[in-house]
N, C-alpha and C. Protein backbone atom coordinates (compact mmCIF):
# COMPACT_ATOMS: atom_id res chain seq x y z
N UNK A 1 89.91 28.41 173.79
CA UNK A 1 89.48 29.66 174.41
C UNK A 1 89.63 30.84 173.44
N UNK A 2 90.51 30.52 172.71
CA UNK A 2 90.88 31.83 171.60
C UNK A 2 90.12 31.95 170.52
N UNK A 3 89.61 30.68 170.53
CA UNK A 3 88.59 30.73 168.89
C UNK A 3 87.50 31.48 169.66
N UNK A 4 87.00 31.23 170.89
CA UNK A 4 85.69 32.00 171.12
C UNK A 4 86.29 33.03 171.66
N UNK A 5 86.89 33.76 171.64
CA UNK A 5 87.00 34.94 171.74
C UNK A 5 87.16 35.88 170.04
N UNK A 6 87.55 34.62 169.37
CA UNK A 6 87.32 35.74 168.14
C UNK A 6 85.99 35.47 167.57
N UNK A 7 85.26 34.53 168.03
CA UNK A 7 83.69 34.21 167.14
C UNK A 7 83.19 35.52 168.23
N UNK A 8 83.16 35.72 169.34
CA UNK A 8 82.65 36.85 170.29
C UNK A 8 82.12 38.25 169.16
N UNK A 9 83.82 38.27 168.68
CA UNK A 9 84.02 39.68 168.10
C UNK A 9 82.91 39.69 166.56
N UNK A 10 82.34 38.49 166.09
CA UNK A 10 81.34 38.22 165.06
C UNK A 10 80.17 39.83 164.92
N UNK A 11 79.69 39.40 166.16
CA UNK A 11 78.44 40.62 165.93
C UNK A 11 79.25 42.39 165.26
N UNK A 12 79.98 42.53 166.11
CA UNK A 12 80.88 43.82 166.35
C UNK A 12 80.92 43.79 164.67
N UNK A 13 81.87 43.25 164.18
CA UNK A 13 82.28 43.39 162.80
C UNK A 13 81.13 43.32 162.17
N UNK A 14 80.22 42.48 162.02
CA UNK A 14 78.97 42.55 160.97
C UNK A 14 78.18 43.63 161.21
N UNK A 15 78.11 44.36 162.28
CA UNK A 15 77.71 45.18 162.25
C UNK A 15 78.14 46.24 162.03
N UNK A 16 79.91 46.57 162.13
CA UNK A 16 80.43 47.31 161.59
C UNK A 16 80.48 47.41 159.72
N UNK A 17 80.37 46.29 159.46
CA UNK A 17 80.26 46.18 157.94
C UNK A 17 78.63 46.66 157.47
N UNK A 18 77.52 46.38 158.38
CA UNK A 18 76.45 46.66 157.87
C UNK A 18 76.32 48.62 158.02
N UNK A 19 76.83 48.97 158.99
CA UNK A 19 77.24 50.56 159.05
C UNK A 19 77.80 50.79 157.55
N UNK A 20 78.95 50.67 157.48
CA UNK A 20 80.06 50.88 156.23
C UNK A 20 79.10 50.90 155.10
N UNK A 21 78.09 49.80 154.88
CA UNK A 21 77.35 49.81 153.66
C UNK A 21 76.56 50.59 153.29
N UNK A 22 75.84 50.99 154.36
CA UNK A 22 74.83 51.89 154.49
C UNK A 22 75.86 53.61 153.97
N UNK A 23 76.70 53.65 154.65
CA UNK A 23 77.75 54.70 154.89
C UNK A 23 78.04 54.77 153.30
N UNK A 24 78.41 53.98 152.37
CA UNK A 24 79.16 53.85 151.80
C UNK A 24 77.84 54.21 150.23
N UNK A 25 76.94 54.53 150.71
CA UNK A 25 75.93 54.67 149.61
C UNK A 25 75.62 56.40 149.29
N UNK A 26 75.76 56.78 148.12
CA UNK A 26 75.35 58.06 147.76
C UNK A 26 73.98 58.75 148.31
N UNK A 27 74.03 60.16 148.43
CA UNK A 27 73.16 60.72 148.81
C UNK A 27 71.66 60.63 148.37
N UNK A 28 71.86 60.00 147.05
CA UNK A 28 70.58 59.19 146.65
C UNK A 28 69.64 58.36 147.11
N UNK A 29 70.96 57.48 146.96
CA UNK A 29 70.38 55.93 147.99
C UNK A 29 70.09 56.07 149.33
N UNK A 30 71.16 57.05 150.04
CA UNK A 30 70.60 56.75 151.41
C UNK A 30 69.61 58.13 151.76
N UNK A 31 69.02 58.55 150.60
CA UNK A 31 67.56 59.17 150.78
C UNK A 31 66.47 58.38 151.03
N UNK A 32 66.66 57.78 149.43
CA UNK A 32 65.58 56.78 148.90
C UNK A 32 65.45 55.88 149.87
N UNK A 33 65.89 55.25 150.88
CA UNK A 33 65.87 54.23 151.89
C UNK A 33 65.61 54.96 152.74
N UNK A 34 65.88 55.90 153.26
CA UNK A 34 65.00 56.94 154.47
C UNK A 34 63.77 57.00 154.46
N UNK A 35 62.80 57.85 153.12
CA UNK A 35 62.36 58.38 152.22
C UNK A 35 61.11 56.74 151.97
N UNK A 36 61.94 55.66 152.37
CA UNK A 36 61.11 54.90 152.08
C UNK A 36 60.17 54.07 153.08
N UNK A 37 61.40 54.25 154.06
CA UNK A 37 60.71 54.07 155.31
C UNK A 37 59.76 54.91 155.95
N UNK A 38 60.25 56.07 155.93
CA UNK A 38 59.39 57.53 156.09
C UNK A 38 58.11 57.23 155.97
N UNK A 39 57.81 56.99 154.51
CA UNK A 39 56.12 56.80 153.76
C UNK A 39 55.68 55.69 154.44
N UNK A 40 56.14 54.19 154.69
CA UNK A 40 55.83 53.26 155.81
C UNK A 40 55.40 53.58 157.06
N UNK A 41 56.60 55.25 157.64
CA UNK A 41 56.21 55.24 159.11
C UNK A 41 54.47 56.33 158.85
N UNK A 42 54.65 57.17 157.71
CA UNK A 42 53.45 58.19 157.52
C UNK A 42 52.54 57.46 157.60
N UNK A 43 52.59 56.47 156.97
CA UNK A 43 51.00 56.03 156.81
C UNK A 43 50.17 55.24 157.88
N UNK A 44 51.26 55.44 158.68
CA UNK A 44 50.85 54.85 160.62
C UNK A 44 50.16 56.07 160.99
N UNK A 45 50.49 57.10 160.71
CA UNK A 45 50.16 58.40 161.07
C UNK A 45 49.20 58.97 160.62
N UNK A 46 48.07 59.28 161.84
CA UNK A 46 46.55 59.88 161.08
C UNK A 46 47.27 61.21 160.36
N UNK A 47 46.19 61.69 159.14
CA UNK A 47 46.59 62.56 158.49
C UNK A 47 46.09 64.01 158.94
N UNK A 48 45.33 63.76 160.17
CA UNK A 48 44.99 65.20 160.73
C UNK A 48 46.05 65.69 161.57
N UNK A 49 47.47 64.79 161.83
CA UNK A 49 48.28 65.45 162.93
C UNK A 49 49.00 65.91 161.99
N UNK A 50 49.70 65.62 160.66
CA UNK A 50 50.25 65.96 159.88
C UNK A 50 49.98 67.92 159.32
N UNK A 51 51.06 68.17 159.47
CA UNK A 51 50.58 70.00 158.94
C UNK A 51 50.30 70.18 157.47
N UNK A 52 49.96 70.65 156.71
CA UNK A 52 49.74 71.01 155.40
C UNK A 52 51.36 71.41 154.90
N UNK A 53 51.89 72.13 155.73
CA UNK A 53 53.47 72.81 154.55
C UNK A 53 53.96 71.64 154.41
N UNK A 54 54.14 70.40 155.26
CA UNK A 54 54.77 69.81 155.38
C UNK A 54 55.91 69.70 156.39
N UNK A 55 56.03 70.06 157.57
CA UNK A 55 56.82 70.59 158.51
C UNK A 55 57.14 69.18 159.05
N UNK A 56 55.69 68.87 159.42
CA UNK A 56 55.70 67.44 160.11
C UNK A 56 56.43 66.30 159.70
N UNK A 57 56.80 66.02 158.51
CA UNK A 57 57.05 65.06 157.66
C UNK A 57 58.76 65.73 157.58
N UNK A 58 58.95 66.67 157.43
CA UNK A 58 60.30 67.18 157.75
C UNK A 58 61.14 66.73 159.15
N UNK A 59 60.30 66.97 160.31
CA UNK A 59 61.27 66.64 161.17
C UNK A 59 61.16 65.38 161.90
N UNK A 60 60.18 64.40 161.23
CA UNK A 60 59.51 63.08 161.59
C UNK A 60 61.20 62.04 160.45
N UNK A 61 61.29 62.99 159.56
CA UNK A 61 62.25 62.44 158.43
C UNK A 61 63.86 62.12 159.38
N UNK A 62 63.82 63.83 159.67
CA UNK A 62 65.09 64.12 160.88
C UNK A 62 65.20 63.15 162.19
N UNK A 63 63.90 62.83 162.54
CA UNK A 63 64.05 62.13 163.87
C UNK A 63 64.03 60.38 163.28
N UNK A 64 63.60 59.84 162.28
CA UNK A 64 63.83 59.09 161.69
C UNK A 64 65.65 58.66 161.71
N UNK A 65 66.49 59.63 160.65
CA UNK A 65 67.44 59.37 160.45
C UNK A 65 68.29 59.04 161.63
N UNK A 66 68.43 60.42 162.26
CA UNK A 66 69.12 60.43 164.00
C UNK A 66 68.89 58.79 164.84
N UNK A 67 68.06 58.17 164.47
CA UNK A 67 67.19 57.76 165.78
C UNK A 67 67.81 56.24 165.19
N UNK A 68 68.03 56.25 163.55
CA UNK A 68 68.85 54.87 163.26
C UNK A 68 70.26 55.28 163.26
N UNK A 69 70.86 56.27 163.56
CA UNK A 69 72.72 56.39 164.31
C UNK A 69 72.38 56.30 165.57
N UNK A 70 71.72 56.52 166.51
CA UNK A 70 71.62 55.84 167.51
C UNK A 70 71.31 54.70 167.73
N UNK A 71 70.53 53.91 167.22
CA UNK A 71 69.85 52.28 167.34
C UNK A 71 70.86 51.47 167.11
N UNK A 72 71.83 52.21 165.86
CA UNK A 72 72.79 50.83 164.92
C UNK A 72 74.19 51.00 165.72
N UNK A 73 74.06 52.17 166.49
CA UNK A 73 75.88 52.35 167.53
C UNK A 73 75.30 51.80 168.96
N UNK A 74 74.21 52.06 169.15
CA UNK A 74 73.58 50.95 170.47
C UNK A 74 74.03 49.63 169.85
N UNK A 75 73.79 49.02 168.98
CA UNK A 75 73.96 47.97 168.89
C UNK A 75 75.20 47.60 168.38
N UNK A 76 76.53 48.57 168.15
CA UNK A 76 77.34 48.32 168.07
C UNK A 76 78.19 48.29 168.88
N UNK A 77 77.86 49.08 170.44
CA UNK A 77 78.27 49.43 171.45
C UNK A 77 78.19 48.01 172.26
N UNK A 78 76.99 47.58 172.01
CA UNK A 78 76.98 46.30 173.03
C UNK A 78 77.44 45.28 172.23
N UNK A 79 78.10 45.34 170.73
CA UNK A 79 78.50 43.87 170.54
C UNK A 79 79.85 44.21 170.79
N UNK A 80 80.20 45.30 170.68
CA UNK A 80 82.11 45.80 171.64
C UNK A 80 81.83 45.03 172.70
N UNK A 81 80.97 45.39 173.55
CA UNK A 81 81.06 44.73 175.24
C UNK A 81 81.02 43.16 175.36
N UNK A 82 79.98 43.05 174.14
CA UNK A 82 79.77 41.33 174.35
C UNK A 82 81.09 40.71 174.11
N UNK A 83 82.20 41.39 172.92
CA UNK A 83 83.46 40.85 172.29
C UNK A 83 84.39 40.74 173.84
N UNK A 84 84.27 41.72 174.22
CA UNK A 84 85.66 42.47 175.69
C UNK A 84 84.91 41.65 176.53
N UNK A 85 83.42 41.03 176.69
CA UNK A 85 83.47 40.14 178.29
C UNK A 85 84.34 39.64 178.62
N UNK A 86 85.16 38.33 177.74
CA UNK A 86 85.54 37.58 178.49
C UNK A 86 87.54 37.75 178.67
N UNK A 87 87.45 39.20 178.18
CA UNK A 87 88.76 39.52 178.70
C UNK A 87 89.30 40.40 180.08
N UNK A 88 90.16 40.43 180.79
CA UNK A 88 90.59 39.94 182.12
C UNK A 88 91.06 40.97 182.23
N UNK A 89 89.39 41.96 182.20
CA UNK A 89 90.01 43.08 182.74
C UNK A 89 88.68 43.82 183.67
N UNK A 90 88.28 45.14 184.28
CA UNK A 90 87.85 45.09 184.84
C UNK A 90 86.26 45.80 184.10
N UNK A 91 85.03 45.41 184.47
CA UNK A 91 84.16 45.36 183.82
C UNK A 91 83.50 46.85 182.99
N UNK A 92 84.33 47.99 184.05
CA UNK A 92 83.97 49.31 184.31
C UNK A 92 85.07 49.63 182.46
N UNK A 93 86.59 49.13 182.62
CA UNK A 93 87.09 49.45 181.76
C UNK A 93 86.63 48.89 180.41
N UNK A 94 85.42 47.72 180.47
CA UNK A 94 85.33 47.06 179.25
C UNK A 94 84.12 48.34 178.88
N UNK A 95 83.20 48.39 179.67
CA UNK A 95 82.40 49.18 179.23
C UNK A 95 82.93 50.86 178.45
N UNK A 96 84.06 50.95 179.09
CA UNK A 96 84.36 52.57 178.76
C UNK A 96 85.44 52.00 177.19
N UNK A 97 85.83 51.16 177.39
CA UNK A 97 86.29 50.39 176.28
C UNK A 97 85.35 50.20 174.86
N UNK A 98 84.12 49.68 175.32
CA UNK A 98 82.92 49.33 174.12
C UNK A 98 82.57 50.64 173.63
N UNK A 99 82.32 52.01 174.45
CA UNK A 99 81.56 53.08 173.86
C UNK A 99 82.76 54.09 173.27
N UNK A 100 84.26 53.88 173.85
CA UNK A 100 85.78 54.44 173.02
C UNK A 100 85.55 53.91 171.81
N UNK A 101 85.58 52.27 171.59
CA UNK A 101 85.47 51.80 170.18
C UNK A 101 84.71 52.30 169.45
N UNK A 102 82.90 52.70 169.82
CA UNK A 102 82.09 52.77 169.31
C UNK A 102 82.62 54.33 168.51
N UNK A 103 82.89 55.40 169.23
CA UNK A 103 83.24 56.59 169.25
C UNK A 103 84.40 56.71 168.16
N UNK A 104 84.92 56.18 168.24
CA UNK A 104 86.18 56.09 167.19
C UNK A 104 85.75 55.58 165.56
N UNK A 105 84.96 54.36 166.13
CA UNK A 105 84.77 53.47 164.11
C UNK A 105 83.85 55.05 163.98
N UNK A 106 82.61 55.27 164.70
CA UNK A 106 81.53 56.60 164.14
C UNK A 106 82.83 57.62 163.84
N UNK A 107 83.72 58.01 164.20
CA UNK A 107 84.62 59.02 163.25
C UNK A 107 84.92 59.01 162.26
N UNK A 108 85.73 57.62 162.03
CA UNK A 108 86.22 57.11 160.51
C UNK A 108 84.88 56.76 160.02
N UNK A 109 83.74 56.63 160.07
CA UNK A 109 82.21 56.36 159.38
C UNK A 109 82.09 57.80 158.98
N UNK A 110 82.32 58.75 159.90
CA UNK A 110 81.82 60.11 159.46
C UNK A 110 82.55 60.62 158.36
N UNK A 111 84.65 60.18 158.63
CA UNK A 111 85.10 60.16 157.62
C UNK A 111 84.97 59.53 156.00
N UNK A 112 85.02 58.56 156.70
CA UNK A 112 84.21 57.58 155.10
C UNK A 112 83.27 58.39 153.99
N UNK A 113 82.29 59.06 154.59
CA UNK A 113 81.21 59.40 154.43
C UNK A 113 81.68 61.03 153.61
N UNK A 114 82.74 61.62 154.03
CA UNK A 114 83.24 62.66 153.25
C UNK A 114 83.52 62.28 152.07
N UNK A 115 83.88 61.07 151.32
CA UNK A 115 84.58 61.14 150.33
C UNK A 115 83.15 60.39 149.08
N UNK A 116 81.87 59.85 149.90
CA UNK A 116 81.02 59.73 149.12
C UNK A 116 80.28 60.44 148.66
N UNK A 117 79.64 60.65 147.09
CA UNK A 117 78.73 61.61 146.70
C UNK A 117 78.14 61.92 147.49
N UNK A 118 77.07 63.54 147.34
CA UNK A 118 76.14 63.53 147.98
C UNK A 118 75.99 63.62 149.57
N UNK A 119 77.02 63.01 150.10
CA UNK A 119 77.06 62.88 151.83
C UNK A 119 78.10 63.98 152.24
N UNK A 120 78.09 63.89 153.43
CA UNK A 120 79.15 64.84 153.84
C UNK A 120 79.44 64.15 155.78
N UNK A 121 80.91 64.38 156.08
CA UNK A 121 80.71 63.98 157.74
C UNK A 121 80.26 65.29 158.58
N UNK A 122 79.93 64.68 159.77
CA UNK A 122 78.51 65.23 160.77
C UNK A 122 79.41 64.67 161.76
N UNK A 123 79.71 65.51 162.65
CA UNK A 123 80.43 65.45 164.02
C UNK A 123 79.25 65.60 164.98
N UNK A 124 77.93 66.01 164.61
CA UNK A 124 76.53 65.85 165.46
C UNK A 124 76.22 64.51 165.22
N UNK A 125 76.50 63.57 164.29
CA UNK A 125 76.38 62.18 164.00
C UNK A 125 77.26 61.38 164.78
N UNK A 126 78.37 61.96 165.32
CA UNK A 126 79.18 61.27 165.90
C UNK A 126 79.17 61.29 167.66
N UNK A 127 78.40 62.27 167.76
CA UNK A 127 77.86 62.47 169.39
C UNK A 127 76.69 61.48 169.41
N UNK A 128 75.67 61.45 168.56
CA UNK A 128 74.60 60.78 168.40
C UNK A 128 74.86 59.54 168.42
N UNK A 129 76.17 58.86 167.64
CA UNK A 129 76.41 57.71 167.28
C UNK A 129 76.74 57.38 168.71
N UNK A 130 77.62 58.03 169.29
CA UNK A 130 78.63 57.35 170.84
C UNK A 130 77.60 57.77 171.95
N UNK A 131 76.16 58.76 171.35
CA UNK A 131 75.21 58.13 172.52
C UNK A 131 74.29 57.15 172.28
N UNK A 132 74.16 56.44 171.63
CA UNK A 132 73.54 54.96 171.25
C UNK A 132 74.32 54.14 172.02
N UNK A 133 75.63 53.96 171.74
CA UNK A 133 76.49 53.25 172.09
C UNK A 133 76.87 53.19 173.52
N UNK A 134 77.23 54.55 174.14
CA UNK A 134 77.05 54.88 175.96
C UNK A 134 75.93 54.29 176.65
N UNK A 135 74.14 54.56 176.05
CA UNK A 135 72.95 54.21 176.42
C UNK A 135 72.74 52.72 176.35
N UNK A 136 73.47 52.06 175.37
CA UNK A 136 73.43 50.65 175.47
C UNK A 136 73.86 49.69 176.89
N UNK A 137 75.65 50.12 176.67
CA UNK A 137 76.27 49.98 177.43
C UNK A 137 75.49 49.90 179.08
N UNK A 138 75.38 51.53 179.23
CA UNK A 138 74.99 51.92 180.35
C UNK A 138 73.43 51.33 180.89
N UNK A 139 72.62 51.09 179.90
CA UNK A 139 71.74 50.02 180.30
C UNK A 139 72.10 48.49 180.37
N UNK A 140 73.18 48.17 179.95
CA UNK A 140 73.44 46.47 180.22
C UNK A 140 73.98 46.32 181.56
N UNK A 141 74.70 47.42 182.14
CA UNK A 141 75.12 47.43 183.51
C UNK A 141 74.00 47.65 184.23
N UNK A 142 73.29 48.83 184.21
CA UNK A 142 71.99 48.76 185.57
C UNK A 142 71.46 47.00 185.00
N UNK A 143 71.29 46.63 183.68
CA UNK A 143 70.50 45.24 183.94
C UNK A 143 71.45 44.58 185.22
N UNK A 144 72.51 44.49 184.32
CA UNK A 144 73.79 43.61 185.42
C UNK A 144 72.95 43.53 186.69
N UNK A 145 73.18 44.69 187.25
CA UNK A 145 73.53 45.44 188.94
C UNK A 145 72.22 45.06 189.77
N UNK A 146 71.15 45.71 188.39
CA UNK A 146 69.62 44.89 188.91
C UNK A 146 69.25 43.63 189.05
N UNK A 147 70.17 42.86 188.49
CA UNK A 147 70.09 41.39 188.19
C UNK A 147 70.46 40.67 189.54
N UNK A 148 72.17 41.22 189.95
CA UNK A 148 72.79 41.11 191.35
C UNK A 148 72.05 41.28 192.57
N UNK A 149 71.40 42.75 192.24
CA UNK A 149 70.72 42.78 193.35
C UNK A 149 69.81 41.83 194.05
N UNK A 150 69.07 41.31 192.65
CA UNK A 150 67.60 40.75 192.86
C UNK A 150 68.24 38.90 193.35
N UNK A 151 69.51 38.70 192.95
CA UNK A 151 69.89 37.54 193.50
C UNK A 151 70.17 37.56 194.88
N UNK A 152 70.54 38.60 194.98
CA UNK A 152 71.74 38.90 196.27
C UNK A 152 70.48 38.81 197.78
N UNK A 153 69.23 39.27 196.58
CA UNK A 153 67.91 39.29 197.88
C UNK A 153 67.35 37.86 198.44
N UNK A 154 67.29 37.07 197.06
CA UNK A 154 66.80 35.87 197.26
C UNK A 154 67.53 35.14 198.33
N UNK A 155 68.66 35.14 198.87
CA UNK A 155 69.84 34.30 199.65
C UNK A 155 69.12 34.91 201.04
């Protein structure tokens, strides 16, 4: 029972390590990888919605970045929850449990992130991060509840 409770905790950590890496790259790199995706997402994009100054491409960049601290703490949020299922406690505390964890590593990430070139920590990154992580959560329970329900009808 104990080994699968620590293979559980698998996702959580690899994904905490795939954060760290990303985290752990100069203001260069984690341009150039923005920056690169960016031109991937532009060129989805007709060029008549695009503005001439460039405005568009500015805050398409911004909603870009934001939008992967939310995606990668969603998904770090629910591999907290997936780790805490099968401990013997009550489901409400695992959940407030998964998005505390989440909330805490995004601090020390934000910290991390002070001491690399180029970067600096973002306490707006860290609201962003623990709402990925809350929104995850908080959608695996309505699945739950919707799930219950829809059994609870069939009987």
């Amino acid at each position: 029972m104990k080994e699968k409770r620590v293979i559980r905790w698998l996702p959580a950590v690899i994904c905490m390590a795939v954060i760290f890496a990303f985290s752990a790259q100069n203001g260069e790199e984690s341009g150039e990888v923005s920056s690169g995706f960016l031109s991937m997402l532009l060129s989805l994009i007709p060029k008549e919605w695009l503005d001439p100054d460039g405005s568009t491409k500015v805050l398409i960049h911004f909603l870009v970045r934001k939008a992967a601290h939310f995606s990668v703490y969603a998904l770090l949020g629910s591999s907290y929850l997936f780790a805490l299922w099968r401990y013997s406690v009550s489901p409400a505390l695992k959940g407030v449990l998964a998005v505390a964890m989440s909330f805490l590593y995004a601090c020390t990430d934000e910290f991390h992130q002070g001491f690399v070139a180029g970067r600096g920590p973002s306490f707006t990154d860290v609201l962003i991060d623990s709402s990925g992580a809350a929104a995850a959560v908080g959608l695996i329970f309505l699945f739950l509840l919707l799930r219950k329900k829809a059994i609870n009808n069939k009987d």
